[in-house]
C-alpha atoms as a PDB file:
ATOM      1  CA  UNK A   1      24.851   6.348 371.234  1.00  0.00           C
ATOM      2  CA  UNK A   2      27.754   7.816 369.718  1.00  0.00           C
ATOM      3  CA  UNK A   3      28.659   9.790 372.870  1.00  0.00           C
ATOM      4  CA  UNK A   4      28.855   6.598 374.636  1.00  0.00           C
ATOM      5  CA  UNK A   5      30.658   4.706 371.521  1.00  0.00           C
ATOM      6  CA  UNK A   6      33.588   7.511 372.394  1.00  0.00           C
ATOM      7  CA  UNK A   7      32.943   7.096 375.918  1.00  0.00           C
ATOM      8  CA  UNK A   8      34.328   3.307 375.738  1.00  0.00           C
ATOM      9  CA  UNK A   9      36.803   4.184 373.328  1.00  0.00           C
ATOM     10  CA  UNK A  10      38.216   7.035 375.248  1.00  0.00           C
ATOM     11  CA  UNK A  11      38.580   4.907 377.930  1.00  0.00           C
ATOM     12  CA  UNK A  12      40.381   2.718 376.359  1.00  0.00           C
ATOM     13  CA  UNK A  13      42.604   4.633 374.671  1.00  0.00           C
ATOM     14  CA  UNK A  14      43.434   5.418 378.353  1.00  0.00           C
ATOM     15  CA  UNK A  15      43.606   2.272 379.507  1.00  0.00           C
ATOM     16  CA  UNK A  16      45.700   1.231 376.584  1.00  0.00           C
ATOM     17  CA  UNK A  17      48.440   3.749 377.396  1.00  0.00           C
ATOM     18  CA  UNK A  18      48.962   3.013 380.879  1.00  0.00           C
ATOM     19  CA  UNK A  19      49.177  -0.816 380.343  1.00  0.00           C
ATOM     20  CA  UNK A  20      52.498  -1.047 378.313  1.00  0.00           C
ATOM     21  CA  UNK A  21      54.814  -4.227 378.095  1.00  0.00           C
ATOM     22  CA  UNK A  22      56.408  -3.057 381.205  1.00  0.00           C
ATOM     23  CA  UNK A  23      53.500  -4.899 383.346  1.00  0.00           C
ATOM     24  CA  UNK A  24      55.042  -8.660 382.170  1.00  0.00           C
ATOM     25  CA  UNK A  25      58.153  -6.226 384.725  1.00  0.00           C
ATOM     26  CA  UNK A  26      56.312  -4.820 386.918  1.00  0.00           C
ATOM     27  CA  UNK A  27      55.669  -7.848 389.451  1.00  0.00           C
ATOM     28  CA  UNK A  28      59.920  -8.516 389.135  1.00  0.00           C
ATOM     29  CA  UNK A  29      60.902  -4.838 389.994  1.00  0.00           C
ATOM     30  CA  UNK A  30      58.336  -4.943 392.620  1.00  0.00           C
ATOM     31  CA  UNK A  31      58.917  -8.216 394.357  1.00  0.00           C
ATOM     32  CA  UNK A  32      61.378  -7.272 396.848  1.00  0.00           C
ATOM     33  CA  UNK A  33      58.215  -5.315 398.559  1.00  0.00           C
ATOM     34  CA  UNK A  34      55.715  -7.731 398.432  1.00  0.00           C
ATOM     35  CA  UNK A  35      52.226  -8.282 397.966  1.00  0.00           C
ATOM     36  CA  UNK A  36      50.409  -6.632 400.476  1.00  0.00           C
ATOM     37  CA  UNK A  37      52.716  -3.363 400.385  1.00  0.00           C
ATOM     38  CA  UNK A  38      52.790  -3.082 396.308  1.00  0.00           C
ATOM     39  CA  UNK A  39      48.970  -3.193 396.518  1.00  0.00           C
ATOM     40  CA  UNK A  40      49.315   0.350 398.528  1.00  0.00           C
ATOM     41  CA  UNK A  41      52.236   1.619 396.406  1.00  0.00           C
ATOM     42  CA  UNK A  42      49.482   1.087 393.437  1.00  0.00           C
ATOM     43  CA  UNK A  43      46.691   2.487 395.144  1.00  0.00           C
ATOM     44  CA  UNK A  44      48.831   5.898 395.909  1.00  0.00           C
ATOM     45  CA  UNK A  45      50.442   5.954 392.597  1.00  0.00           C
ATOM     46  CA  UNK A  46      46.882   5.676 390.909  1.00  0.00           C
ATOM     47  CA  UNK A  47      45.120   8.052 392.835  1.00  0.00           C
ATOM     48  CA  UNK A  48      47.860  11.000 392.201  1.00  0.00           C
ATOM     49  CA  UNK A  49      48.053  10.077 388.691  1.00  0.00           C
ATOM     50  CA  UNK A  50      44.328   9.919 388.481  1.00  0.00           C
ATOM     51  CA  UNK A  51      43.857  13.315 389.967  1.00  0.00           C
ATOM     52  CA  UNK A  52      47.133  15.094 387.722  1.00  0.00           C
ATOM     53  CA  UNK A  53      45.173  13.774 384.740  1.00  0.00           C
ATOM     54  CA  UNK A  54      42.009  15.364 386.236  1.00  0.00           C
ATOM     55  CA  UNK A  55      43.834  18.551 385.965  1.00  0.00           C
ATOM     56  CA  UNK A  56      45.369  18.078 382.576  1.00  0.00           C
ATOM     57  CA  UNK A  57      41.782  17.769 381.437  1.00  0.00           C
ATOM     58  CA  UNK A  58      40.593  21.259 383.728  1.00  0.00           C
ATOM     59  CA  UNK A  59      43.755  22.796 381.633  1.00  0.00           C
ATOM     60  CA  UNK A  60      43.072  21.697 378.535  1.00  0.00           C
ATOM     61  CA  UNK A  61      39.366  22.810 378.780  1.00  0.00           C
ATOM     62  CA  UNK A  62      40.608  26.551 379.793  1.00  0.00           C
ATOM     63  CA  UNK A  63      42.684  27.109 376.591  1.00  0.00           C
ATOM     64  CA  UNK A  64      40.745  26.697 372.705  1.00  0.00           C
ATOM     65  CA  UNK A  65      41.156  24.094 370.272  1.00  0.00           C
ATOM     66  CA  UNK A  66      44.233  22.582 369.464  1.00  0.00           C
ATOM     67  CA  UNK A  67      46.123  22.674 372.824  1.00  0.00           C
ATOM     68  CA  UNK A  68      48.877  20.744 373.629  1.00  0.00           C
ATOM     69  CA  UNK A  69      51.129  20.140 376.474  1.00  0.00           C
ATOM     70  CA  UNK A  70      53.796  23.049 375.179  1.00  0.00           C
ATOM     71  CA  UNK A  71      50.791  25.434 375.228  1.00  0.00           C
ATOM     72  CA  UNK A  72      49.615  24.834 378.533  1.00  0.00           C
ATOM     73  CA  UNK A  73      52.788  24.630 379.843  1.00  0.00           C
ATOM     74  CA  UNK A  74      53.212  28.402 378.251  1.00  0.00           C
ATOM     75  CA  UNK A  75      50.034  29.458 379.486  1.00  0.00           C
ATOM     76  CA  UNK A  76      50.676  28.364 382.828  1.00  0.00           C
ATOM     77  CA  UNK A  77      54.159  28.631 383.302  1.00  0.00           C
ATOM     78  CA  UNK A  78      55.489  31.746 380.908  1.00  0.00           C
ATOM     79  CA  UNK A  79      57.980  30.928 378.132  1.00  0.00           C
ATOM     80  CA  UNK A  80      60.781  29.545 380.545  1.00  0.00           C
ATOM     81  CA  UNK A  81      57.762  26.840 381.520  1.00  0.00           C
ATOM     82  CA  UNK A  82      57.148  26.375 377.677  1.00  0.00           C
ATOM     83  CA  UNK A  83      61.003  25.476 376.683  1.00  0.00           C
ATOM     84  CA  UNK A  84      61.067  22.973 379.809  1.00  0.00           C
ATOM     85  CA  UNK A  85      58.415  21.286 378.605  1.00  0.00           C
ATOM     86  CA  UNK A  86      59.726  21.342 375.499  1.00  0.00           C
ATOM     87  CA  UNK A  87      62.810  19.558 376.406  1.00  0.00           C
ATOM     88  CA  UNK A  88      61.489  17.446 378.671  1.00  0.00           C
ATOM     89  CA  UNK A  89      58.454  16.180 376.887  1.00  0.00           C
ATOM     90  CA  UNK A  90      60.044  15.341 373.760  1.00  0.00           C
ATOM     91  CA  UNK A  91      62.809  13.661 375.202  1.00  0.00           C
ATOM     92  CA  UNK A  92      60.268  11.177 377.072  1.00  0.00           C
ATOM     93  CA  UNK A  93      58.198  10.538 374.630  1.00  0.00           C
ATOM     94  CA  UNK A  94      60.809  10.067 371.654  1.00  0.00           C
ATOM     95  CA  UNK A  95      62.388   7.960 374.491  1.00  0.00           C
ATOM     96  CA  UNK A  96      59.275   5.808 375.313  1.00  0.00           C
ATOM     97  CA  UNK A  97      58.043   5.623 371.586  1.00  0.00           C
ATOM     98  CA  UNK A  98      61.762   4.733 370.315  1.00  0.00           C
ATOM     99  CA  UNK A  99      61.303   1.875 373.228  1.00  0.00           C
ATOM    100  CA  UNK A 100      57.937   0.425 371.832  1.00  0.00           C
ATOM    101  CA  UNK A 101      59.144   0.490 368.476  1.00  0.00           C
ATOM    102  CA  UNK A 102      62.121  -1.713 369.680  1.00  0.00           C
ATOM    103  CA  UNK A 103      60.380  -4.161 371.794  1.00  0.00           C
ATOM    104  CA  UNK A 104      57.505  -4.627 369.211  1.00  0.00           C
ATOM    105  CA  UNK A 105      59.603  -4.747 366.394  1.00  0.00           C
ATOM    106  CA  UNK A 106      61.534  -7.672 367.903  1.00  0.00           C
ATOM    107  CA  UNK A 107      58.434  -9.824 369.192  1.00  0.00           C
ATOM    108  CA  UNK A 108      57.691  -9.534 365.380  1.00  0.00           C
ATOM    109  CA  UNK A 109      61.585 -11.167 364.297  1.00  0.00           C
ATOM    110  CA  UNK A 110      60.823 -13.874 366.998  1.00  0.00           C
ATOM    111  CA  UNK A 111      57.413 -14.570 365.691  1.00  0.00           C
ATOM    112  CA  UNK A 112      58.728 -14.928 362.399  1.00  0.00           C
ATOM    113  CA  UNK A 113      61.629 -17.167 362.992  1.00  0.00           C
ATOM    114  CA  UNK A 114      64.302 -14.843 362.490  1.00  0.00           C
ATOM    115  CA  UNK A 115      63.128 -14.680 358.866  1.00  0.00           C
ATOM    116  CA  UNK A 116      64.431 -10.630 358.853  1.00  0.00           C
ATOM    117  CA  UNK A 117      66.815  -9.235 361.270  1.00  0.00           C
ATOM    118  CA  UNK A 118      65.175  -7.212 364.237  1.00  0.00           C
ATOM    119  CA  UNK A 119      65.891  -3.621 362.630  1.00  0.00           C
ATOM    120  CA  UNK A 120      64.236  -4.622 359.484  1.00  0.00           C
ATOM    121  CA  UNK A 121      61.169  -5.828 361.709  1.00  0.00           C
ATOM    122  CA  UNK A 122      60.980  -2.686 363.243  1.00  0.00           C
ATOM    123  CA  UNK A 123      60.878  -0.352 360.092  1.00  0.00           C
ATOM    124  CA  UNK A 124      58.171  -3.415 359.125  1.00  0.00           C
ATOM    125  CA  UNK A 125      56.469  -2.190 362.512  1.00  0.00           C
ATOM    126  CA  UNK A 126      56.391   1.614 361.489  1.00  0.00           C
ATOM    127  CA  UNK A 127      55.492   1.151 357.787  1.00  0.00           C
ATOM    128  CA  UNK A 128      52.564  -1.317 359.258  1.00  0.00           C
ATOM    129  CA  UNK A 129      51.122   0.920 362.093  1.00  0.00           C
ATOM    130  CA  UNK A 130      52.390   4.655 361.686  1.00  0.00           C
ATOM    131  CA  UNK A 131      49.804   5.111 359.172  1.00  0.00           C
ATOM    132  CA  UNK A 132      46.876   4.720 361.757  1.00  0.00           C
ATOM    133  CA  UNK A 133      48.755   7.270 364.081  1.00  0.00           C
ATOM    134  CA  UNK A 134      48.982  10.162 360.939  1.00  0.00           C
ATOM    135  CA  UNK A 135      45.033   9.058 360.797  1.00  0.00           C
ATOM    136  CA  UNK A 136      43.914  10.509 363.748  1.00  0.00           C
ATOM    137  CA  UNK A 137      42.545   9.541 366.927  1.00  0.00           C
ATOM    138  CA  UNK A 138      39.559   8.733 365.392  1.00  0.00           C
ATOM    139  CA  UNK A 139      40.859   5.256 363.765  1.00  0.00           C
ATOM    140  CA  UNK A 140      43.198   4.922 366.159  1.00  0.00           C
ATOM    141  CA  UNK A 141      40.271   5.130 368.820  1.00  0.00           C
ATOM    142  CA  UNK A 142      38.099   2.539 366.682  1.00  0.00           C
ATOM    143  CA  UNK A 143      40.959  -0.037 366.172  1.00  0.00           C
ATOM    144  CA  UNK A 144      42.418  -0.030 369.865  1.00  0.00           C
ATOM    145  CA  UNK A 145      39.033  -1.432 370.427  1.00  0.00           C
ATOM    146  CA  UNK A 146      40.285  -4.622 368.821  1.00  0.00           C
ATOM    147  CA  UNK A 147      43.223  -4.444 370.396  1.00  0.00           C
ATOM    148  CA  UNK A 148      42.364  -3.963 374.022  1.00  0.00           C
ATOM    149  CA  UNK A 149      40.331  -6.809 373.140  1.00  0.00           C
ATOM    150  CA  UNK A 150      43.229  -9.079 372.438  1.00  0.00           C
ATOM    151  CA  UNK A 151      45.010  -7.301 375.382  1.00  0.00           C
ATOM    152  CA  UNK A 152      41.858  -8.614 377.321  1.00  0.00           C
ATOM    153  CA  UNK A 153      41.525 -12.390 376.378  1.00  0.00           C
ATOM    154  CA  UNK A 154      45.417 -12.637 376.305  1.00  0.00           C
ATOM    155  CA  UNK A 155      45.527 -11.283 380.099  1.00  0.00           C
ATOM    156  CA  UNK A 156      42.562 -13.652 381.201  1.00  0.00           C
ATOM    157  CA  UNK A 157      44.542 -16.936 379.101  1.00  0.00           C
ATOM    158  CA  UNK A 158      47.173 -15.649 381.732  1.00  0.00           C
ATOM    159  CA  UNK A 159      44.802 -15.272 384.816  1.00  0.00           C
ATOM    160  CA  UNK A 160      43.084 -19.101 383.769  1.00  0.00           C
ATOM    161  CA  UNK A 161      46.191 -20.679 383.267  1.00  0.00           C
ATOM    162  CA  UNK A 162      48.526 -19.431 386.926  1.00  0.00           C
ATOM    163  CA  UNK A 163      45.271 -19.561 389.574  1.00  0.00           C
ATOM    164  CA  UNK A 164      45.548 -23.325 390.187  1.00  0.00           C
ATOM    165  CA  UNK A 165      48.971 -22.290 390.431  1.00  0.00           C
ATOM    166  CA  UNK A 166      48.769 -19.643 393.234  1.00  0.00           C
ATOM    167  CA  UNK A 167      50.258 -20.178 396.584  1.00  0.00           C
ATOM    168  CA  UNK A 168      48.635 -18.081 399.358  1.00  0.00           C
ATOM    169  CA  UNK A 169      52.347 -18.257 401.735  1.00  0.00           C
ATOM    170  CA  UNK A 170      53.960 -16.779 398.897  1.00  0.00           C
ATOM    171  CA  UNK A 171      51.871 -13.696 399.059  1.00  0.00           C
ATOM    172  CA  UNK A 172      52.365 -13.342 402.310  1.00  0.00           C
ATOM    173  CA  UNK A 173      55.941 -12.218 402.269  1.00  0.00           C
ATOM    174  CA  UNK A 174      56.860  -8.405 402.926  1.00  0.00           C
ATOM    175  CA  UNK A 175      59.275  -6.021 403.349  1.00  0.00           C
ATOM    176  CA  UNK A 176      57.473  -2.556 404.185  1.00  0.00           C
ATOM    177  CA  UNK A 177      61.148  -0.927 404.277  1.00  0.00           C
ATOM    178  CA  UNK A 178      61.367  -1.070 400.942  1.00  0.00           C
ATOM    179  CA  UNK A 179      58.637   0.044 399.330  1.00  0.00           C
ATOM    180  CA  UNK A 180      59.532   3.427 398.156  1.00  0.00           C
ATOM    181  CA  UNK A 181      61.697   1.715 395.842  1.00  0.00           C
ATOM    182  CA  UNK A 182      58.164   0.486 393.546  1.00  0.00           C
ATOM    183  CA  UNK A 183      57.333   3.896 393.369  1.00  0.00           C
ATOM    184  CA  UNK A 184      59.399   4.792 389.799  1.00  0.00           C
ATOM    185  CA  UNK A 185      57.991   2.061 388.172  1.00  0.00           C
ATOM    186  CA  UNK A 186      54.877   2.136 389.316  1.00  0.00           C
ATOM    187  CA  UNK A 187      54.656   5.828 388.507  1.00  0.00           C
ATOM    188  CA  UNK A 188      55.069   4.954 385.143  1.00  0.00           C
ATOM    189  CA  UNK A 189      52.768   2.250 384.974  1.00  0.00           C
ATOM    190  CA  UNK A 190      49.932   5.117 385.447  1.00  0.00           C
ATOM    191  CA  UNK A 191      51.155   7.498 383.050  1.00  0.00           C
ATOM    192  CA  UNK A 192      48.858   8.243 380.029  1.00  0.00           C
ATOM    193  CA  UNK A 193      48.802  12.260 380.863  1.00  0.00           C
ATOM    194  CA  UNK A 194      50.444  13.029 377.455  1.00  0.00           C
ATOM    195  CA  UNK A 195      47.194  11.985 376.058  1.00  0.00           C
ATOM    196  CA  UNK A 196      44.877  14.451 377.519  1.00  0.00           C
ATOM    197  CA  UNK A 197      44.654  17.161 375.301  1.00  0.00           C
ATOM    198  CA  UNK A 198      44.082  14.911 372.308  1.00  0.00           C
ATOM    199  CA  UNK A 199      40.978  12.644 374.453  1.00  0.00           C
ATOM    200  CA  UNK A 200      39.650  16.112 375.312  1.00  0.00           C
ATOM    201  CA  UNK A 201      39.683  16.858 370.666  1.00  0.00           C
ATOM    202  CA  UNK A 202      38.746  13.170 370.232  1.00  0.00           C
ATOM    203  CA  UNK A 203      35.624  13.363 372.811  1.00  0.00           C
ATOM    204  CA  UNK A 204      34.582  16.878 371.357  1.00  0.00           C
ATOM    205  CA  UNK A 205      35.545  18.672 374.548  1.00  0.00           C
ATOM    206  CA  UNK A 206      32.374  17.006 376.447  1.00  0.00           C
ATOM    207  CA  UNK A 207      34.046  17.468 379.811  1.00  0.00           C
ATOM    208  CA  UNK A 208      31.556  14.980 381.636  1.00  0.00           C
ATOM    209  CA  UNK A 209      32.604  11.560 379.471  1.00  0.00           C
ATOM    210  CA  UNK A 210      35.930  12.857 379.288  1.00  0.00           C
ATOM    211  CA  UNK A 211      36.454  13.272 383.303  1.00  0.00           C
ATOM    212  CA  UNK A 212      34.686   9.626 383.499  1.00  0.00           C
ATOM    213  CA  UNK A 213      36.736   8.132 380.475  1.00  0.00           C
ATOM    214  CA  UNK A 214      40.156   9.160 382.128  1.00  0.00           C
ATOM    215  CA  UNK A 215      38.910   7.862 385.784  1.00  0.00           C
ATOM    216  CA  UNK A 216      37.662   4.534 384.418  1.00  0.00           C
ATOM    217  CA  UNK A 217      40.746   4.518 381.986  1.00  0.00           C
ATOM    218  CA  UNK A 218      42.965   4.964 384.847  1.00  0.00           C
ATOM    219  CA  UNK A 219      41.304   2.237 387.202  1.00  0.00           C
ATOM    220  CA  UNK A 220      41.337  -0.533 384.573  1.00  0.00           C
ATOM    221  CA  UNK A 221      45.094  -0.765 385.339  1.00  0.00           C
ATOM    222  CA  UNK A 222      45.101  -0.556 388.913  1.00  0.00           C
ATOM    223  CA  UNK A 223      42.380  -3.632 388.545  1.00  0.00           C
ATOM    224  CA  UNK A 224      44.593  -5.359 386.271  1.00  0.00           C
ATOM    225  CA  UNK A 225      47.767  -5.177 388.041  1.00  0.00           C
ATOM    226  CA  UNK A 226      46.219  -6.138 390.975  1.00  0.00           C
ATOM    227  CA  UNK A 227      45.226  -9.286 389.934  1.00  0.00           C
ATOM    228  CA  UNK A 228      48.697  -9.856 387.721  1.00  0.00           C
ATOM    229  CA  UNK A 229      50.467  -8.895 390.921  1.00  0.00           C
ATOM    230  CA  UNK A 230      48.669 -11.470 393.054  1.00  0.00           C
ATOM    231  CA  UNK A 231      49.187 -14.169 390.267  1.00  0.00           C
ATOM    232  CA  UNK A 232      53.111 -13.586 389.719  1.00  0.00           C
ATOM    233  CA  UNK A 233      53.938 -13.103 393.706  1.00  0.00           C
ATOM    234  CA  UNK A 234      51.826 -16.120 394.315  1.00  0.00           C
ATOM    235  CA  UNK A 235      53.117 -18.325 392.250  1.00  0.00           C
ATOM    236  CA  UNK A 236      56.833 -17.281 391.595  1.00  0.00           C
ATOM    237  CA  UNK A 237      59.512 -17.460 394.845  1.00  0.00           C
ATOM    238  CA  UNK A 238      61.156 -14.247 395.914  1.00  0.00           C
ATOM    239  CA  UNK A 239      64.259 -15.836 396.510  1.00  0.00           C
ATOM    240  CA  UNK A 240      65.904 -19.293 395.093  1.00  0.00           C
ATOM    241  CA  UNK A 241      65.435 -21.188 391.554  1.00  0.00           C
ATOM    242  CA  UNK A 242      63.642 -19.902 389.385  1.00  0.00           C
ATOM    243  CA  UNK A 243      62.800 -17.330 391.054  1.00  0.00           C
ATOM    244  CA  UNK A 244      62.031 -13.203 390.489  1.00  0.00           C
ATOM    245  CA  UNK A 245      65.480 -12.475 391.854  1.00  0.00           C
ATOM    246  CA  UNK A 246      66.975 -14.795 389.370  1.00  0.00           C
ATOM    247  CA  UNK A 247      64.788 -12.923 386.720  1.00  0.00           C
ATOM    248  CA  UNK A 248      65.771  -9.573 387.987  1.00  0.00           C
ATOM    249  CA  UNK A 249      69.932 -10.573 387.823  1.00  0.00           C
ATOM    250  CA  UNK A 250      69.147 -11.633 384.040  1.00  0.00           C
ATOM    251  CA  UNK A 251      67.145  -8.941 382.884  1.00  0.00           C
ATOM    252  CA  UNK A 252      64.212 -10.981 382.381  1.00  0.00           C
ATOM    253  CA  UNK A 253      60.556  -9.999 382.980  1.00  0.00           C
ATOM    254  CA  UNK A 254      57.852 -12.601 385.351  1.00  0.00           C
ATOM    255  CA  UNK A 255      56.842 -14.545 381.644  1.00  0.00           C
ATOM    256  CA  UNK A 256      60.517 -16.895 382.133  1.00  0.00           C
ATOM    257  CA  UNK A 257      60.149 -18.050 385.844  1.00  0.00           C
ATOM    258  CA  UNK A 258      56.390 -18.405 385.321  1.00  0.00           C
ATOM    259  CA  UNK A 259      56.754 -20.674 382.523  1.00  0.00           C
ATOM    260  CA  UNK A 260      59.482 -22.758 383.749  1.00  0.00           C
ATOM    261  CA  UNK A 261      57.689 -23.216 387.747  1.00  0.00           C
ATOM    262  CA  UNK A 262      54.442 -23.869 386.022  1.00  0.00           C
ATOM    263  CA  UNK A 263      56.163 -25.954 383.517  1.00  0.00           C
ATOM    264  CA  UNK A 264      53.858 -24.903 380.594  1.00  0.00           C
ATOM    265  CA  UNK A 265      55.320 -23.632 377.093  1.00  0.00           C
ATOM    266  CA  UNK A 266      52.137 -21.738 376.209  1.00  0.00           C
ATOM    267  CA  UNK A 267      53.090 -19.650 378.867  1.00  0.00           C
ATOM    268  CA  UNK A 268      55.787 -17.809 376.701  1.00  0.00           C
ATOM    269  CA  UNK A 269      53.358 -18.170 374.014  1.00  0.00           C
ATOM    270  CA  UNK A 270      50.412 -16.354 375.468  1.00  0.00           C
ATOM    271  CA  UNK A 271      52.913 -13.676 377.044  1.00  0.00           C
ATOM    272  CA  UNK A 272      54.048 -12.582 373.725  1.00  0.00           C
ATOM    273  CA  UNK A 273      50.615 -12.158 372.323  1.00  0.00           C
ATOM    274  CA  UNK A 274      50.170  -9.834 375.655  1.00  0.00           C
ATOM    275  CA  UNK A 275      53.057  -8.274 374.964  1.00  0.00           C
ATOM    276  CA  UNK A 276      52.753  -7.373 371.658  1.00  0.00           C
ATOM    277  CA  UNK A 277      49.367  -6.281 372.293  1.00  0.00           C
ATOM    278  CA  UNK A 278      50.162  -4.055 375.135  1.00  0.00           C
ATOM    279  CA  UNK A 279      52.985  -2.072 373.244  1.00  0.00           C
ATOM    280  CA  UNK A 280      51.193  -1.220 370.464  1.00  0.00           C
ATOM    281  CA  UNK A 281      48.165  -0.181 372.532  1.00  0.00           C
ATOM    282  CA  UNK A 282      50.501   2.198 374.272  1.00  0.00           C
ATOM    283  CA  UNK A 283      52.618   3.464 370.979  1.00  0.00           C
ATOM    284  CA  UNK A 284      49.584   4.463 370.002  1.00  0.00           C
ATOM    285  CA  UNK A 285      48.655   6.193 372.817  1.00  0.00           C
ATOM    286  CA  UNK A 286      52.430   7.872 373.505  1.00  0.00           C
ATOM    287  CA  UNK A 287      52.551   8.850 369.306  1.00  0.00           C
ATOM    288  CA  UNK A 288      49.065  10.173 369.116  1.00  0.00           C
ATOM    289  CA  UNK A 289      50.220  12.536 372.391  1.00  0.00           C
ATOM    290  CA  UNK A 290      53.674  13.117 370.673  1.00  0.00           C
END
């Protein structure tokens, strides 16, 4: 039973990394495509990222205990290998978990009125949540449960509220021309590889639940932004008022035009809750990697 219990919560942990705050973006950046061709621009990007993290995991099982990304990388590559990765991996990851820490401190200011300035919310962030990261995977595994759960009913408040919403023309629309310009973002959108060697600790180096927990853990998102992709393109205009261009000029993600087309304040309200919940399921994921 306990194999299983990590099973679920590997795949989570998976899961958790890959769906950051960047999917409320994701359906902006990728509008100019459309529906139809971002659904193929996900399926590709999934399937490579799938398979790298496939052989992350073959990697990780051919060197002992306590590998990391800067080991492989030596073992694989020599000592020129190790100091790119090095470089390289640190600066994304201090990059993406600097980014969290901004974003998640700030949905805490907002949700608190403005009661303490945005820096102050995100040292309030750190003191709150680094703790579970110096823990281990093992509470870290055992409360993303909780969160993926609130990532869950969050997504499907979402899902209820935009389907009587959807407009089947809308999704329609696309420009084939341009669809190599999804692929960065999407990319990204699948990236969790940084927590291999750490699943392959956390699931006791049981290569069978961990080669299921990272291809479940990698579909989940493809599933999800699927759906998110149809419900944003189907109910938001490309071009126009209120539309994803207008969101992409102002820096905005798909939560702004939603709520003002659908005309519905909890909107906003459930997107922070999702947002909040998906970058703290993914600082977890990038700082237990880091």
């Amino acid at each position: 039973m306990n194999t299983y219990g990590n099973l679920v919560r590997g795949t989570l942990l998976i899961a958790g990394t890959s769906i950051g705050g960047g999917m409320l973006a994701l359906p902006v950046l990728t509008s100019q495509v459309g529906f139809f061709p971002s659904l193929v621009i996900y399926f590709m990007c999934w399937l490579f990222m799938m398979s790298t993290g496939l052989l992350f995991l073959e990697v990780s099982m051919w060197m002992g205990k306590g590998a990391n990304i800067i080991s492989m990388a030596e073992y694989t590559l020599g000592k020129a290998g190790k100091i790119a990765a090095w470089c390289l991996y640190l600066f994304l990851f201090y990059c993406l978990t600097l980014a969290y820490i901004v974003g998640a401190g700030n949905l805490l200011a907002e949700a608190v009125n403005g009661a303490v300035t945005d820096w102050q919310a995100q040292v309030l962030f750190l003191l709150i949540f680094a703790p579970f990261v110096y823990a281990g995977a093992q509470l870290v595994g055992r409360f993303n449960v909780f969160l993926m759960l609130g990532l869950g009913i969050s997504y499907l408040v979402f899902v209820a509220l935009g389907l009587p919403y959807i407009r089947t023309d809308l999704l329609l629309a696309s420009n084939w021309s341009k669809a190599w310009t999804a692929l960065p973002i999407t990319f990204t959108a699948f990236a969790y590889q940084g927590t291999i060697p750490t699943l392959v600790e956390y699931m006791k180096r049981d290569v069978k639940h961990t080669r299921l927990a990272i291809i479940i853990g990698s579909f989940l998102p493809l599933i999800a932004y699927t759906i998110w992709q149809g419900l944003i393109l189907g109910i938001v205009p490309i071009e126009g008022p209120n539309s994803l261009e207008e969101a992409i000029q102002a820096g905005q993600n798909a939560v702004q035009p939603l709520k003002n087309i659908m005309n519905n304040s909890s909107v906003y309200v459930v997107g922070q809750y999702f947002a909040f919940f998906a970058l703290l399921t993914s600082f977890f994921g990038v700082t237990l990697g880091l």
